[in-house]
N, C-alpha and C. Protein backbone atom coordinates (compact mmCIF):
# COMPACT_ATOMS: atom_id res chain seq x y z
N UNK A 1 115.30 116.18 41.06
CA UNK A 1 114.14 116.08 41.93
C UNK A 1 114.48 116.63 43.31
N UNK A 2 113.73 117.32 43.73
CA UNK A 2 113.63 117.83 45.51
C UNK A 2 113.71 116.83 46.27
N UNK A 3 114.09 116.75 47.52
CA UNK A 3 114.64 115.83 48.50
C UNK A 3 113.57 116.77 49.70
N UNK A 4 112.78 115.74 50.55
CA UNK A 4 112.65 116.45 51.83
C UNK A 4 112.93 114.69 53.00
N UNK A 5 113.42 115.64 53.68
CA UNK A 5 113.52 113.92 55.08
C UNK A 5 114.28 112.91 54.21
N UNK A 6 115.18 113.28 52.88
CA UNK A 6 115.73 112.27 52.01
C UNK A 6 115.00 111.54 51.24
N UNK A 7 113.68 112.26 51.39
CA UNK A 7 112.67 111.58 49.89
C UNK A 7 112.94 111.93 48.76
N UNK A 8 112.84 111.68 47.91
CA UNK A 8 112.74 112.56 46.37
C UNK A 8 111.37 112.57 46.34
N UNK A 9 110.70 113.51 45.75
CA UNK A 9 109.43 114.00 45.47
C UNK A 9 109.72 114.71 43.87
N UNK A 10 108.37 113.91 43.23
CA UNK A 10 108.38 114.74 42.09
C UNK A 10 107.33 116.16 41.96
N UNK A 11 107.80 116.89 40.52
CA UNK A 11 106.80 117.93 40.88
C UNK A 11 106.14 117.96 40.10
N UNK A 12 104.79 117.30 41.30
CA UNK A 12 103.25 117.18 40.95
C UNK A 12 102.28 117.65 42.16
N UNK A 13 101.23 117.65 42.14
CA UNK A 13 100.35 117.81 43.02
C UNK A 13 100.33 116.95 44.46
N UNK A 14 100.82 115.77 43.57
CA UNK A 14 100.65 114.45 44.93
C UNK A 14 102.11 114.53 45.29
N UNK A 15 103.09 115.01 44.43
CA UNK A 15 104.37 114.78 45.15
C UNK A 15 104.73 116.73 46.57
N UNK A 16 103.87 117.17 45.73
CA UNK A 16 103.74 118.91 46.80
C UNK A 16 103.13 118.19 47.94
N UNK A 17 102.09 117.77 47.96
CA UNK A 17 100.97 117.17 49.61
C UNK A 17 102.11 115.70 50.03
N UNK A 18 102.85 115.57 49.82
CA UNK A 18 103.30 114.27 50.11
C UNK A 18 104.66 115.19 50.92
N UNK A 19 105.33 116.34 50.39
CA UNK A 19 106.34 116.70 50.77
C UNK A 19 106.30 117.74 51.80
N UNK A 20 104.94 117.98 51.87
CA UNK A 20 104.02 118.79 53.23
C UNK A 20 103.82 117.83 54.34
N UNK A 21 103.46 116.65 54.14
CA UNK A 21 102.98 115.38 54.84
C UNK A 21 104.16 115.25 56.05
N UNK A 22 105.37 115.17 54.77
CA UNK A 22 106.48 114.75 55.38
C UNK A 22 107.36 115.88 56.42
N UNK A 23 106.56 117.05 56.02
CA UNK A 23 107.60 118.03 56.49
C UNK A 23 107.36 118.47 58.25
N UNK A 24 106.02 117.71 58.12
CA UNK A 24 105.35 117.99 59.69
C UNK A 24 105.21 116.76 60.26
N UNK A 25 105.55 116.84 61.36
CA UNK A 25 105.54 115.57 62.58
C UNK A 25 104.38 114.97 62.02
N UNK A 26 104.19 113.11 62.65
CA UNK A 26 103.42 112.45 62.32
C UNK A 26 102.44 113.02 63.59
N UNK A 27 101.03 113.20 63.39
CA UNK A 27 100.10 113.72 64.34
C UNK A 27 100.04 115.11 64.96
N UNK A 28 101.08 115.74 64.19
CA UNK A 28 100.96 117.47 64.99
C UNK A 28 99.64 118.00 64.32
N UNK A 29 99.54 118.79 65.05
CA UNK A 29 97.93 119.72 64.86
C UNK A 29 98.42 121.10 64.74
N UNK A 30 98.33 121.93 64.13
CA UNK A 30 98.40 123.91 64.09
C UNK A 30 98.10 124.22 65.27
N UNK A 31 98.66 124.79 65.97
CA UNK A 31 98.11 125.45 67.15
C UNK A 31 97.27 126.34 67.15
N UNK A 32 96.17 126.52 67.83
CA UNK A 32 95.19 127.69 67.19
C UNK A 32 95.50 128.87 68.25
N UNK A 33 94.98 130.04 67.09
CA UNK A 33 95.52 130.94 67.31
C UNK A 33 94.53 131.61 68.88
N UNK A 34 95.46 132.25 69.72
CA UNK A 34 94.27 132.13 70.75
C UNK A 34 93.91 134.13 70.83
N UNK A 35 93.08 133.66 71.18
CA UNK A 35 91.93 135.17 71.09
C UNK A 35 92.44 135.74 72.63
N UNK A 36 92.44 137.44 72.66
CA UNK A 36 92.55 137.69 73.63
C UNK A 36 91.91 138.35 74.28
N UNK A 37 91.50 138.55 75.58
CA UNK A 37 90.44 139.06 76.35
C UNK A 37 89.47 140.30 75.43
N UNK A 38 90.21 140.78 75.39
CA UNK A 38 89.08 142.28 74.76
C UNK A 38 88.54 141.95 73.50
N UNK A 39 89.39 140.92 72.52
CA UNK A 39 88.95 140.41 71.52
C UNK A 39 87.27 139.81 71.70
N UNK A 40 87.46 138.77 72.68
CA UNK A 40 86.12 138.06 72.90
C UNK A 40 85.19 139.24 73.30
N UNK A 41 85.75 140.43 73.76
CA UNK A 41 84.67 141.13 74.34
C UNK A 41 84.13 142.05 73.31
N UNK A 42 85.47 142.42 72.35
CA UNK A 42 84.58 143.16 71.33
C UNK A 42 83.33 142.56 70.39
N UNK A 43 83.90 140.86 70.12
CA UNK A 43 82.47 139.82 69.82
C UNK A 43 81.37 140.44 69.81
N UNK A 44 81.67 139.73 71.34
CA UNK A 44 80.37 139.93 72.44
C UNK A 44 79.39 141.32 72.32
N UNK A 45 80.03 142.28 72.63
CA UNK A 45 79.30 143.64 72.78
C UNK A 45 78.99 144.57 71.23
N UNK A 46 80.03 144.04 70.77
CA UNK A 46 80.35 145.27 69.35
C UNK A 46 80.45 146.35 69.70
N UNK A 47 81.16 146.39 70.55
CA UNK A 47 81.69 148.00 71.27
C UNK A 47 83.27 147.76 70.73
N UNK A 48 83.95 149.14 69.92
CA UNK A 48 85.05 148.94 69.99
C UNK A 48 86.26 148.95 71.38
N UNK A 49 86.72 147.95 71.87
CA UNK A 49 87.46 148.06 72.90
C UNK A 49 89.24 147.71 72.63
N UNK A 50 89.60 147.98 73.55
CA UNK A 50 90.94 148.59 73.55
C UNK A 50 91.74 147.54 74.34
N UNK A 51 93.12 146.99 74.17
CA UNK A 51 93.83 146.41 75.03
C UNK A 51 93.18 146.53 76.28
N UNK A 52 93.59 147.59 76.77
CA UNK A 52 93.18 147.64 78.42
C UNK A 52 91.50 147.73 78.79
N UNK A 53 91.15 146.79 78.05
CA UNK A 53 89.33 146.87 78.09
C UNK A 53 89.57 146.11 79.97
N UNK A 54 90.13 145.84 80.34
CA UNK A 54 90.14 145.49 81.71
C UNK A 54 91.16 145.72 82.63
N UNK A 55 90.86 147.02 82.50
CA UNK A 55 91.83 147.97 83.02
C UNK A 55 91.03 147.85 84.98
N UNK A 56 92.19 147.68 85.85
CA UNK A 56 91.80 147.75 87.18
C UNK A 56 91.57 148.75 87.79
N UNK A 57 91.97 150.00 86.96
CA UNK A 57 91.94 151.54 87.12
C UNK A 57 90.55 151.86 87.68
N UNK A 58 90.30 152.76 88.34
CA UNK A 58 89.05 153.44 88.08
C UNK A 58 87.86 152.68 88.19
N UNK A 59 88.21 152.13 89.63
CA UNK A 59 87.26 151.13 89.92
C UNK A 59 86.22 152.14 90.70
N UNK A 60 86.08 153.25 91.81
CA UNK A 60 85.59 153.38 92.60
C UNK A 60 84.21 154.54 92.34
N UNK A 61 83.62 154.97 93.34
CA UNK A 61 82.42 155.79 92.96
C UNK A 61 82.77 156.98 91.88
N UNK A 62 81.92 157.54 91.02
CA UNK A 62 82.32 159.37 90.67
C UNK A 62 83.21 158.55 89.20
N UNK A 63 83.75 157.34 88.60
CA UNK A 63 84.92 157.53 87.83
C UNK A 63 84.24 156.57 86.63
N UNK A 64 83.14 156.99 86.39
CA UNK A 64 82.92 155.58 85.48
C UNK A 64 83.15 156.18 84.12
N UNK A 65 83.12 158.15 83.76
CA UNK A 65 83.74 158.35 82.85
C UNK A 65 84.91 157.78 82.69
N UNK A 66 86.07 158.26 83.31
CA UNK A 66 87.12 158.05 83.24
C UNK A 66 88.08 156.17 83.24
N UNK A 67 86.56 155.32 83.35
CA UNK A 67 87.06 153.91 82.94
C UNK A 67 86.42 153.72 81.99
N UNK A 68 85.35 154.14 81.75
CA UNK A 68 84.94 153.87 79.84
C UNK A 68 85.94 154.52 79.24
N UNK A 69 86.62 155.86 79.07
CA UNK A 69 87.52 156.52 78.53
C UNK A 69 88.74 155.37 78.43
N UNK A 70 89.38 154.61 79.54
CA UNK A 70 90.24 153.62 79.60
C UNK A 70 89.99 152.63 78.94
N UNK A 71 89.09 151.61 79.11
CA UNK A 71 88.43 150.64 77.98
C UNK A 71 88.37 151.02 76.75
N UNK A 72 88.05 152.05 76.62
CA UNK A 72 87.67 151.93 75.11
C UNK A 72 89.09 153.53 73.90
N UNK A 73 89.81 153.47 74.94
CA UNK A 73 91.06 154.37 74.62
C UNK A 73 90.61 155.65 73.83
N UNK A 74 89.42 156.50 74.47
CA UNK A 74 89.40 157.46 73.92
C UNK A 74 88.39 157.85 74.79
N UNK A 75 88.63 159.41 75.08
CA UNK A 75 88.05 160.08 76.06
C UNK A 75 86.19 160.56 74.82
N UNK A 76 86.51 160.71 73.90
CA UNK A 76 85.37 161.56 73.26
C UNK A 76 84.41 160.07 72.57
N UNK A 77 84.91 158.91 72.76
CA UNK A 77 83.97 157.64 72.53
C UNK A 77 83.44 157.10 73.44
N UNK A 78 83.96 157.59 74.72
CA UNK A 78 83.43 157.24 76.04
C UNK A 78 82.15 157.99 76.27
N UNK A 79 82.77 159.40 75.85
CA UNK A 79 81.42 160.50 75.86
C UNK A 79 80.06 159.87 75.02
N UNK A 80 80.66 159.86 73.74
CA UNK A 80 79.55 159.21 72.99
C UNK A 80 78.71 158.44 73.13
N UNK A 81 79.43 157.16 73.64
CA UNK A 81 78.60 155.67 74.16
C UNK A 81 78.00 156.03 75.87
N UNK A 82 78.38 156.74 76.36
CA UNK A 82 77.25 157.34 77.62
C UNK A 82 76.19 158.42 77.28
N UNK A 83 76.35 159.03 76.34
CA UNK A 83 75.02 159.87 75.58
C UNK A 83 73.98 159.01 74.87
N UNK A 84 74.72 158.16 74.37
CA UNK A 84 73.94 157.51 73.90
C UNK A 84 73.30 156.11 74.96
N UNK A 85 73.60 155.85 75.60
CA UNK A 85 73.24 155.52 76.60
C UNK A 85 71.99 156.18 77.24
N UNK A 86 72.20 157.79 77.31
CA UNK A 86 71.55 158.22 77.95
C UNK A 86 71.88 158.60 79.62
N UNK A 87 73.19 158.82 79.60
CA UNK A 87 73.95 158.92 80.99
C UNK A 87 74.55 160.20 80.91
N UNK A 88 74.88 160.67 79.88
CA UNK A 88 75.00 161.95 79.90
C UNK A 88 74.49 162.88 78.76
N UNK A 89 74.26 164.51 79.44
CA UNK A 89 73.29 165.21 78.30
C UNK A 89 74.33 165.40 77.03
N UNK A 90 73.61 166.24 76.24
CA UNK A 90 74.16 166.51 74.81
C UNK A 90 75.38 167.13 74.81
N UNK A 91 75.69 168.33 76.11
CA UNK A 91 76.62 169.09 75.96
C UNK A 91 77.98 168.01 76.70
N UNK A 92 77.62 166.83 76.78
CA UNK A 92 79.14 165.65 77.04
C UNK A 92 79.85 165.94 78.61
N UNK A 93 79.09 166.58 79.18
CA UNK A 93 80.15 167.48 81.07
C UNK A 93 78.46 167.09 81.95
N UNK A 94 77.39 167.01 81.79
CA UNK A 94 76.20 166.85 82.70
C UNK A 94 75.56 165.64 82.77
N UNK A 95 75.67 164.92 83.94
CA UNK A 95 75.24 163.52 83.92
C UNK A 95 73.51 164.23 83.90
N UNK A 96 73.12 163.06 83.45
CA UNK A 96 71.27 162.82 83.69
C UNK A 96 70.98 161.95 85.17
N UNK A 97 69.95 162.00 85.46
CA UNK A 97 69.40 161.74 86.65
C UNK A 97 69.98 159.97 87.01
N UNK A 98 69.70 159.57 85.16
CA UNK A 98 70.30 157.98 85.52
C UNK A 98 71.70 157.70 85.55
N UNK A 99 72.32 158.72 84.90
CA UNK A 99 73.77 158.77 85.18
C UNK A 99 74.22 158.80 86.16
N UNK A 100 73.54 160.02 86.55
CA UNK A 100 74.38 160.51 88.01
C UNK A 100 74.38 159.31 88.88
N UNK A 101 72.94 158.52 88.59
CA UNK A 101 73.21 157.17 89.78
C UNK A 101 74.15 156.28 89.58
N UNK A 102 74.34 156.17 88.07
CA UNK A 102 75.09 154.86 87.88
C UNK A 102 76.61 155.19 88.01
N UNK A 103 77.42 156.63 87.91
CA UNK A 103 78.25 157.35 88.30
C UNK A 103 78.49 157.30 89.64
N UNK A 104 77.76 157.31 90.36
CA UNK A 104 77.81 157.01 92.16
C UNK A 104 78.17 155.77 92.69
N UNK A 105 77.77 154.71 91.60
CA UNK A 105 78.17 152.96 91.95
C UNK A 105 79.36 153.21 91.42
N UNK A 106 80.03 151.64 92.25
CA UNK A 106 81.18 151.20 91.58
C UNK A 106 81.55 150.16 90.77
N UNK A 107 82.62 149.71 90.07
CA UNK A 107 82.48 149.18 89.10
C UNK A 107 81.41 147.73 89.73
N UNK A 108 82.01 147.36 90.72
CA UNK A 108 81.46 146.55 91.30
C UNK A 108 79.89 146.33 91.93
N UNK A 109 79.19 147.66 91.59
CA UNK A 109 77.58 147.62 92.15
C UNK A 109 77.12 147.67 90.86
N UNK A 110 77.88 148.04 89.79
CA UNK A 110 77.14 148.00 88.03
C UNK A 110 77.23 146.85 87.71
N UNK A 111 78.10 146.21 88.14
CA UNK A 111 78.24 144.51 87.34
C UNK A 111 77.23 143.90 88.49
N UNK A 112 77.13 143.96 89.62
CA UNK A 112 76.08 142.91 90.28
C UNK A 112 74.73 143.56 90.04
N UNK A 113 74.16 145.18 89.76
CA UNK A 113 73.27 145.34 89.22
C UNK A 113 72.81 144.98 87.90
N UNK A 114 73.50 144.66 87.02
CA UNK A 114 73.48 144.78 85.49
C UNK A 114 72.99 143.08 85.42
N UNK A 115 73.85 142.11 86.23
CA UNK A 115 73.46 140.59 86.85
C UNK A 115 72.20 140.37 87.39
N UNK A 116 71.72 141.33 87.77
CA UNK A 116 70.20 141.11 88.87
C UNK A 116 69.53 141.53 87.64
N UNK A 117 69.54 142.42 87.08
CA UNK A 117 68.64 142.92 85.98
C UNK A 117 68.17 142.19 85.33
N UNK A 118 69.52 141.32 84.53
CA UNK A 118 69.50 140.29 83.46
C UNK A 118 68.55 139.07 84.01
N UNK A 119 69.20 139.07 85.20
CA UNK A 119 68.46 137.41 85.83
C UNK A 119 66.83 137.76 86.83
N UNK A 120 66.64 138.85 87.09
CA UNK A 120 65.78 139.30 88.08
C UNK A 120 65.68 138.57 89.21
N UNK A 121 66.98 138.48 89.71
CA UNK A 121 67.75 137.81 90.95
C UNK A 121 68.33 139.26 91.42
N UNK A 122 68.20 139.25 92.75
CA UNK A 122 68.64 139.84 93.78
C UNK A 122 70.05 140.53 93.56
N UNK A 123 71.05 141.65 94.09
CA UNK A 123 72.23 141.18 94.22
C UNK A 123 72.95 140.71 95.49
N UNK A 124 72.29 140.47 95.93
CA UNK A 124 73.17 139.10 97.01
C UNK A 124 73.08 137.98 96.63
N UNK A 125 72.56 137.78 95.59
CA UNK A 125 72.63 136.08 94.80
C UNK A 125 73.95 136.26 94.31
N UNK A 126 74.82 137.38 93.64
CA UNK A 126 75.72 137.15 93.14
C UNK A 126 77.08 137.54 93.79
N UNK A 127 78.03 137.22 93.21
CA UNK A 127 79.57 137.62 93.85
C UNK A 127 80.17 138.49 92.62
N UNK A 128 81.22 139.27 93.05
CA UNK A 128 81.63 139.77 92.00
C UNK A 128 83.57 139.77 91.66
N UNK A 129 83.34 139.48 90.47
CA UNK A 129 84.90 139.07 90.24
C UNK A 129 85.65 140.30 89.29
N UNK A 130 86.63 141.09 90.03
CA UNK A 130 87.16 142.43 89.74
C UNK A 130 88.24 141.96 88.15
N UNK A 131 88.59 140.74 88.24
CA UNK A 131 89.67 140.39 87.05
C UNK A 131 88.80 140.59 85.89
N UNK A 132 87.39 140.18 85.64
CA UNK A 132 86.57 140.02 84.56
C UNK A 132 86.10 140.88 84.67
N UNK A 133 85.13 141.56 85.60
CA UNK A 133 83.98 142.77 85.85
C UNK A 133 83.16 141.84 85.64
N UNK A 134 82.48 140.94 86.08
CA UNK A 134 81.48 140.46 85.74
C UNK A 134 80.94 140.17 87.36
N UNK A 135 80.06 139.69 87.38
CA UNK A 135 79.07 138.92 88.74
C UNK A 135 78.86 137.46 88.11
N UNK A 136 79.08 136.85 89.52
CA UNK A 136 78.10 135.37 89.13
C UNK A 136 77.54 134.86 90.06
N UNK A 137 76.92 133.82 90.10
CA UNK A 137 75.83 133.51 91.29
C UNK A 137 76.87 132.71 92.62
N UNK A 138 76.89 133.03 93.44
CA UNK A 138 77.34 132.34 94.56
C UNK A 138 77.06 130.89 94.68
């Protein structure tokens, strides 16, 4: 017979769950497995995103290609998801009229605009937090 902790256990069903019982602390729990940032965000959006989905890069006016390209680790899916958007034309190099504006903000006037939109609150109702990219209400 098998020995665990100096039990003998036979081999049965109740003596397998009895020798599992024994093999783990009285009251331990599995640690759960923890999710990591871009994970929750791919959830959220169903956009495929990339480790550095919160990348600090390429925060400022003129670069919002070049931080979708970072988020989402590919220069020609960045293209895609702003065409399709409607931010840039077909030929992937010419912003559209709404591009060009939203290309002119920074990461930081898209997240407190994108916040006012959602809430049809102002953006001076909100603050904006560069670790997340998000806005929240003051």
């Amino acid at each position: 017979m098998p020995t665990v902790n100096g039990k003998k256990f036979a081999y049965t069903k109740a003596g397998k769950a009895a020798a599992k019982k024994a093999a783990k602390p009285a009251g331990a729990k599995p640690a759960p497995a923890k999710k990591k940032p871009y994970q929750r965000l791919q959830k959220r959006s169903r956009i495929k995103m990339s480790a550095a989905a919160h990348t600090q890069e390429f925060m400022g006016r003129f670069e919002m290609l070049e931080r979708l390209s970072a988020q989402l680790g590919s220069r020609p899916d960045a293209i895609g998801l702003l065409q399709k958007r409607g931010h840039l034309e077909a030929d992937g190099v010419t912003w559209t009229e709404a591009g060009a504006l939203r290309n002119g903000m920074t990461a930081a006037e898209r997240a407190l605009g994108r916040a006012a939109a959602k809430s049809g609150k102002g953006t001076a109702a909100y603050s904006y937090d560069a670790r997340s990219n998000t806005a929240r209400l003051k």
